[in-house]
Protein backbone atom coordinates (compact mmCIF):
# COMPACT_ATOMS: atom_id res chain seq x y z
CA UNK A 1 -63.65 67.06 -11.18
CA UNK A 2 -61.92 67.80 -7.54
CA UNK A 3 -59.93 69.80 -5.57
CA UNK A 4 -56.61 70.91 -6.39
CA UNK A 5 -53.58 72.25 -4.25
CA UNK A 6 -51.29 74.61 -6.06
CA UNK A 7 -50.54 78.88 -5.76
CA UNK A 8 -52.84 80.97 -6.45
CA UNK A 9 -51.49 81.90 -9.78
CA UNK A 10 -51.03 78.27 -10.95
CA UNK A 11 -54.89 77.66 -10.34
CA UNK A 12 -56.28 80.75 -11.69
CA UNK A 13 -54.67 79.18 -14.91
CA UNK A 14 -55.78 75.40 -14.46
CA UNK A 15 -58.28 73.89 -16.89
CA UNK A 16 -59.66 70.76 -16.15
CA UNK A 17 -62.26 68.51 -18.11
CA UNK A 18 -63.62 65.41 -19.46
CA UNK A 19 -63.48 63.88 -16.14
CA UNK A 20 -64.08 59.79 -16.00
CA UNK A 21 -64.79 57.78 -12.44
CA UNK A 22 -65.36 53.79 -12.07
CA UNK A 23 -66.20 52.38 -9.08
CA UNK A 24 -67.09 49.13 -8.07
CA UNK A 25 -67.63 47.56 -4.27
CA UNK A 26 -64.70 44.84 -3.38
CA UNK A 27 -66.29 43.57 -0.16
CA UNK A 28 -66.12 46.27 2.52
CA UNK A 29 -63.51 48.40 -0.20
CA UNK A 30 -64.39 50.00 -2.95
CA UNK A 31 -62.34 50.63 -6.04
CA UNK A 32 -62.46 54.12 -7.70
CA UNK A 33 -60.60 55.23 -10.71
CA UNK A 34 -60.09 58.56 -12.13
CA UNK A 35 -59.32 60.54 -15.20
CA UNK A 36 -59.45 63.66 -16.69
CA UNK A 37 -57.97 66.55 -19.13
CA UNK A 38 -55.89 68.91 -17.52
CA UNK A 39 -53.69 71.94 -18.43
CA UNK A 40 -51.65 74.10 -15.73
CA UNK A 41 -48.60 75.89 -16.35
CA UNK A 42 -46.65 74.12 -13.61
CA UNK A 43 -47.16 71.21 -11.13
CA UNK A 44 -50.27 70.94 -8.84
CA UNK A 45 -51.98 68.37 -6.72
CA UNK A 46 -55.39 66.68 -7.04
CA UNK A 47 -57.26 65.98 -3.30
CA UNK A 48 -59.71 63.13 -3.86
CA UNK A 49 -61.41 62.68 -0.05
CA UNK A 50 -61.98 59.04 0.52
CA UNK A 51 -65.08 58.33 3.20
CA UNK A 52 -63.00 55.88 5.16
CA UNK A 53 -63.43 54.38 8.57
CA UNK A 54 -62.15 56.97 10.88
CA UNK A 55 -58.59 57.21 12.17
CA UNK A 56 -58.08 54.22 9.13
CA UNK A 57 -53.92 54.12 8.96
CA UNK A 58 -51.90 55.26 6.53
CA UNK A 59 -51.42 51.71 4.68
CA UNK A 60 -55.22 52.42 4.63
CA UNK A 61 -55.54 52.85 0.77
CA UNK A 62 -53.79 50.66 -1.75
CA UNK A 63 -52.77 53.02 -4.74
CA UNK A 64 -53.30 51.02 -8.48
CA UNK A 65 -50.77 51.61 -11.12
CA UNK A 66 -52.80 51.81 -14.46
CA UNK A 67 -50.20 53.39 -16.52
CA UNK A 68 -50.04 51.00 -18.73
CA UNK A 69 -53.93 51.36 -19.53
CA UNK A 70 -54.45 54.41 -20.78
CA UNK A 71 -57.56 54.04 -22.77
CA UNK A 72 -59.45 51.98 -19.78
CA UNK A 73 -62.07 54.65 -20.16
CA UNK A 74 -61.93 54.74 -23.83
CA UNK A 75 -62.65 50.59 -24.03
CA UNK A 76 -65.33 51.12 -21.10
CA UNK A 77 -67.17 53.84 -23.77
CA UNK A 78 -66.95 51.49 -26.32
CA UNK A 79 -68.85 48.45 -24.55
CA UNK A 80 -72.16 50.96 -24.56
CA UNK A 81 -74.29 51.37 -27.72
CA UNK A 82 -73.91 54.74 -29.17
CA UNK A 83 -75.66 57.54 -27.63
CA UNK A 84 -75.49 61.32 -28.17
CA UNK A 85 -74.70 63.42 -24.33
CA UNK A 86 -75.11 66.96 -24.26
CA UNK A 87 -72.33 69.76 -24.74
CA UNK A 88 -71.71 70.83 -21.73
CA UNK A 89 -54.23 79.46 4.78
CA UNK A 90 -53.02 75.66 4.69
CA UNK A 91 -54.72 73.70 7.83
CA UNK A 92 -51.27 71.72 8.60
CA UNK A 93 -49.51 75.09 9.55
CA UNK A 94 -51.26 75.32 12.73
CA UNK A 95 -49.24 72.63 14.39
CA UNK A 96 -46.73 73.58 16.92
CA UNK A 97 -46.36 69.84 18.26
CA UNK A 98 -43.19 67.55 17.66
CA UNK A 99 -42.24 67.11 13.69
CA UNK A 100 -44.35 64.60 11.92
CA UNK A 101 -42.39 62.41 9.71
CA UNK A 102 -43.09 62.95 5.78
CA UNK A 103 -46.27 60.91 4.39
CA UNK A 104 -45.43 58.02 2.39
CA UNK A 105 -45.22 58.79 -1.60
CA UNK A 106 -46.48 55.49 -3.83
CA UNK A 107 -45.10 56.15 -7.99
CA UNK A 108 -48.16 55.41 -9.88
CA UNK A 109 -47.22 56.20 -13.73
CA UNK A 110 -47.32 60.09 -14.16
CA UNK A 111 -48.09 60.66 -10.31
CA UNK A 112 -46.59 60.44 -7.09
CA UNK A 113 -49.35 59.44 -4.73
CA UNK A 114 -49.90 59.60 -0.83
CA UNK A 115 -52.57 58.65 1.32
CA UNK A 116 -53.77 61.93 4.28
CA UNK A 117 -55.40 60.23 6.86
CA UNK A 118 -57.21 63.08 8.56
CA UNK A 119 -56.89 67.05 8.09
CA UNK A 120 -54.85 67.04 10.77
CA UNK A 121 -51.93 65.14 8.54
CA UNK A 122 -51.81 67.43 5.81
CA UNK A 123 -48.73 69.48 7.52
CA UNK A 124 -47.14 66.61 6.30
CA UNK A 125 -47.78 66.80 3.15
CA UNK A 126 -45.66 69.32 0.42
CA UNK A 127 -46.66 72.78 1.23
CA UNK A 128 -47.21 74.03 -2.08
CA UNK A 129 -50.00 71.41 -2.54
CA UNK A 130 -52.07 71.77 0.68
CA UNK A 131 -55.14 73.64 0.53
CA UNK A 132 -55.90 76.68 2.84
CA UNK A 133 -58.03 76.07 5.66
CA UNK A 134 -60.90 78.41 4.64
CA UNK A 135 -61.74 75.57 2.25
CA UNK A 136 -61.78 72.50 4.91
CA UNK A 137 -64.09 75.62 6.80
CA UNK A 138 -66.18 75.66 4.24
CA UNK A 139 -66.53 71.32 3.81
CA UNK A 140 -67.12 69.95 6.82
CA UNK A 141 -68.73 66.89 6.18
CA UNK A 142 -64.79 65.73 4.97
CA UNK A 143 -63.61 66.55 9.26
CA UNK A 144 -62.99 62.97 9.60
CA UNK A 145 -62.38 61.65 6.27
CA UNK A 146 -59.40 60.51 4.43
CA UNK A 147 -57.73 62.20 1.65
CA UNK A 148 -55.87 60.30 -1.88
CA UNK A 149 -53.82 63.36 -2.93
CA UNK A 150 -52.02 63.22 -6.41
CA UNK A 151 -49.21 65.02 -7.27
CA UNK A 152 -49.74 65.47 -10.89
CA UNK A 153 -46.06 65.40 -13.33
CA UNK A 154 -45.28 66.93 -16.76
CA UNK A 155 -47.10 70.37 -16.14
CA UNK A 156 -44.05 72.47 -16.58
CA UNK A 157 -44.75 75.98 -17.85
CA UNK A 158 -45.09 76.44 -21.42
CA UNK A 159 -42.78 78.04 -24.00
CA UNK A 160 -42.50 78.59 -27.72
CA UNK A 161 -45.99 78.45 -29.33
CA UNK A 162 -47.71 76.57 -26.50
CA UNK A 163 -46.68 79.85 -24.34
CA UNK A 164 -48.29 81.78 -27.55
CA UNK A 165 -51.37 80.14 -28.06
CA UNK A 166 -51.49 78.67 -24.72
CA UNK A 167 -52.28 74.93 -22.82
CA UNK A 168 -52.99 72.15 -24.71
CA UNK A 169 -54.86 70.26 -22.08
CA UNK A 170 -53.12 66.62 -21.18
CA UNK A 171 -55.14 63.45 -20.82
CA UNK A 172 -54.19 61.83 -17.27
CA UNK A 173 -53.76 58.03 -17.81
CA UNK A 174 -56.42 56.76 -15.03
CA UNK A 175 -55.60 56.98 -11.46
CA UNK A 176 -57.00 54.12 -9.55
CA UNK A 177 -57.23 53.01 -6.06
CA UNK A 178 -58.68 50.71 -3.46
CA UNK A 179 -60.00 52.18 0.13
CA UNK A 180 -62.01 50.49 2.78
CA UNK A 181 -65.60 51.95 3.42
CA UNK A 182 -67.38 53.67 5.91
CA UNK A 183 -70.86 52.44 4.48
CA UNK A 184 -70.34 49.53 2.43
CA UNK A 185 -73.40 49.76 1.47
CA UNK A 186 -73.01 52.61 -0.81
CA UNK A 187 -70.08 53.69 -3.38
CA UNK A 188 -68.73 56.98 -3.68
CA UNK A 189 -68.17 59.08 -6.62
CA UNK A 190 -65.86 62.50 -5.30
CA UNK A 191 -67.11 65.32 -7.39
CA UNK A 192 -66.86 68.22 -5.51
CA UNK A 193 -64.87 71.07 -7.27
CA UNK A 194 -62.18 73.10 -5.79
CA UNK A 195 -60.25 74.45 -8.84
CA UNK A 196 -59.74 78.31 -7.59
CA UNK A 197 -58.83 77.51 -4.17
CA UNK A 198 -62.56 78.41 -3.47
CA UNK A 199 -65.50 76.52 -2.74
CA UNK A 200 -68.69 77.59 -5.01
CA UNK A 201 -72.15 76.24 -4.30
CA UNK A 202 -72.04 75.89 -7.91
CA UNK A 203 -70.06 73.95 -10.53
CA UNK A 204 -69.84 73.43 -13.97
CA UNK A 205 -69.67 69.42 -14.77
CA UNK A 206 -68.75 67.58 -17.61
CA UNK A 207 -68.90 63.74 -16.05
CA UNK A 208 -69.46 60.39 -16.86
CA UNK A 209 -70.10 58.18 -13.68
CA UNK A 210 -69.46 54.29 -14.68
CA UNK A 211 -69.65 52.06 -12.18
CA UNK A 212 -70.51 47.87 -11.87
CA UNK A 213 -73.00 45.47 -9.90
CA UNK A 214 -75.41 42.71 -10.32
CA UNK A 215 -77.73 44.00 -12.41
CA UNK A 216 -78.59 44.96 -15.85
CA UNK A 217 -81.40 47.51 -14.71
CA UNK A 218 -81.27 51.18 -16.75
CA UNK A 219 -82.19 52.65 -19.99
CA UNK A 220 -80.99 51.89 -23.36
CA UNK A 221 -77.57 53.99 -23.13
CA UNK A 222 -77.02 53.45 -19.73
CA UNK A 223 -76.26 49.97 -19.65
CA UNK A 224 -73.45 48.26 -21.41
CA UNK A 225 -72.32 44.45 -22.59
CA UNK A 226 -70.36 42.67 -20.25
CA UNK A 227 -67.32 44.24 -19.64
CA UNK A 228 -65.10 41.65 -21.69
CA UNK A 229 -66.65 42.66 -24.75
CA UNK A 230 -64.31 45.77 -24.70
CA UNK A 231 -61.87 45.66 -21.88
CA UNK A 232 -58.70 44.29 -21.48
CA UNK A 233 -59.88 43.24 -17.74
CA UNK A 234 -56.41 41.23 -16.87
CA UNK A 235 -54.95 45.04 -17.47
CA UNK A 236 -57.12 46.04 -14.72
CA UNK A 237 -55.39 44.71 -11.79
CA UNK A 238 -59.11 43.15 -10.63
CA UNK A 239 -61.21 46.05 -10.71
CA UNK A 240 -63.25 45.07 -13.25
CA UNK A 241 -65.35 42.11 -13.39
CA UNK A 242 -65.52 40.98 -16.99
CA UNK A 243 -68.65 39.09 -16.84
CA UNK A 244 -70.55 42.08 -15.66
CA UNK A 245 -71.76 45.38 -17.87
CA UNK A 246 -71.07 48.43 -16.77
CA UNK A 247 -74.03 51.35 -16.08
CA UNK A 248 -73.52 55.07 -16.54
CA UNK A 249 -74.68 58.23 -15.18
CA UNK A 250 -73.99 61.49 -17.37
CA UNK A 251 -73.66 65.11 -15.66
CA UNK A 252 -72.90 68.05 -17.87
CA UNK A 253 -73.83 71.82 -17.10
CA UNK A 254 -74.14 73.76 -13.92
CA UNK A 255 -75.25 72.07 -10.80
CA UNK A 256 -74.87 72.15 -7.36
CA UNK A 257 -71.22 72.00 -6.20
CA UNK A 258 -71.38 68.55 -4.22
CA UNK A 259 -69.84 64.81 -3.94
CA UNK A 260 -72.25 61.89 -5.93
CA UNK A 261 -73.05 58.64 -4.07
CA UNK A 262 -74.27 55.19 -5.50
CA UNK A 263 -77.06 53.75 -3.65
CA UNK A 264 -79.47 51.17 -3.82
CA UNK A 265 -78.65 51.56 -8.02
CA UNK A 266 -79.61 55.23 -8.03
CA UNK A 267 -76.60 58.00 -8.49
CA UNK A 268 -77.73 60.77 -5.96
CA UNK A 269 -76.46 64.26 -5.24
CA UNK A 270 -75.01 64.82 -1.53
């Protein structure tokens, strides 16, 4: 999961689940995509932070339009044999310096996507989606990062019998990107959660971590066929390589509240 921006009310009421990351290194960049199940009665934001060079620019981050694959982590699933996982104030509003001009908004299928390029730059961003200060406070290993935020469409309030029997969660087609690297020699997965406009030392996770590289070590369940055997890899813009398999890392249940990092093979907890 990840942090969202939205009132207080609006996030006291957002569900979020079955969350789905890829990554894979592209030289110094790394691609990440993103998916999930999500109910909210009316628009919020998702905040992915991206561990970017410092003071990167705003054309930084190349935002991937995969809305027309939808199932790209349905046809990733299917290339691994069958196996069983457990159930499982805003910091912008300090300026008093000259007007910033308006970040740049990318359409990406059912977002609108802009690239933050430090904390500082989120007084540009709506102010309905920012997130109060007390939580950058609270994260300050993300002081010089980047920031992906989505502005999520189609969560208008509910009426007639969704307003009786409430949500039905909605599956995001993937969100996808490409961002250069601080450390290219690791890949980032962003799981910290941020759902109440609070940040808990613990978190309940229901993830699946898929990610690609050169080889085929893991357990049976972990690795996959090739990539082609499944996925329609022209449909994914070059962010999968179809000759590889992919490997997986499952997380369900409570655990510590923190971001998941890919190195030297091994997913690991930071």
């Amino acid at each position: 999961m990840c942090m969202f921006g939205g009132s207080r009310v609006t996030l006291q009421k957002l569900k979020v689940a079955g969350t789905n990351l890829y990554a894979r290194a592209h030289g110094d960049a790394q691609y990440l995509v993103y998916s999930m199940n999500v109910s909210a009665p009316e628009p919020v934001a998702m905040v992915l932070p991206l561990p970017v060079p410092p003071r990167s620019g705003e054309g930084a981050v190349r935002f991937i339009d995969l809305s027309g694959y939808p199932k790209f982590f349905v046809d990733v699933n299917e290339a691994f044999p069958p196996l069983y996982a457990p159930a499982a104030k805003s910091r912008g509003s300090r300026s008093s310096g000259p007007l910033k001009t308006t970040l740049r908004v990318h359409e990406a299928g059912d977002f609108v996507a802009s690239f933050v390029p430090s904390l500082d730059d989120f007084d540009r961003l709506d102010a309905r989606f920012r997130l109060d200060a007390e939580v950058w406070d609270a994260l300050p290993r993300y002081a010089d990062w980047g920031f992906a935020v989505f502005q999520l469409k189609d969560l208008a309030a509910p009426s007639g019998w969704r307003r009786i029997f409430g949500l039905k969660p909605k599956t995001i087609h993937p969100m996808a990107m490409e961002f250069p690297r601080r450390d290219p020699s690791r890949l980032f997965f962003p799981t910290v959660h941020v759902h109440d406009g609070v940040v808990h030392e613990q978190g309940d996770f229901d993830h699946n971590l898929f990610w690609q590289s050169d080889t085929r070590d893991g357990f049976f369940g972990l690795v996959s066929d090739v990539a082609s055997t499944t996925v329609d890899v022209a449909r994914t813009q070059g962010m999968v390589d179809g000759a590889q398999p992919f490997h997986r890392e499952m997380l369900f249940g409570r655990r510590a509240n923190v971001d998941h990092w890919l190195v030297e093979g091994a997913v690991r907890a930071e």
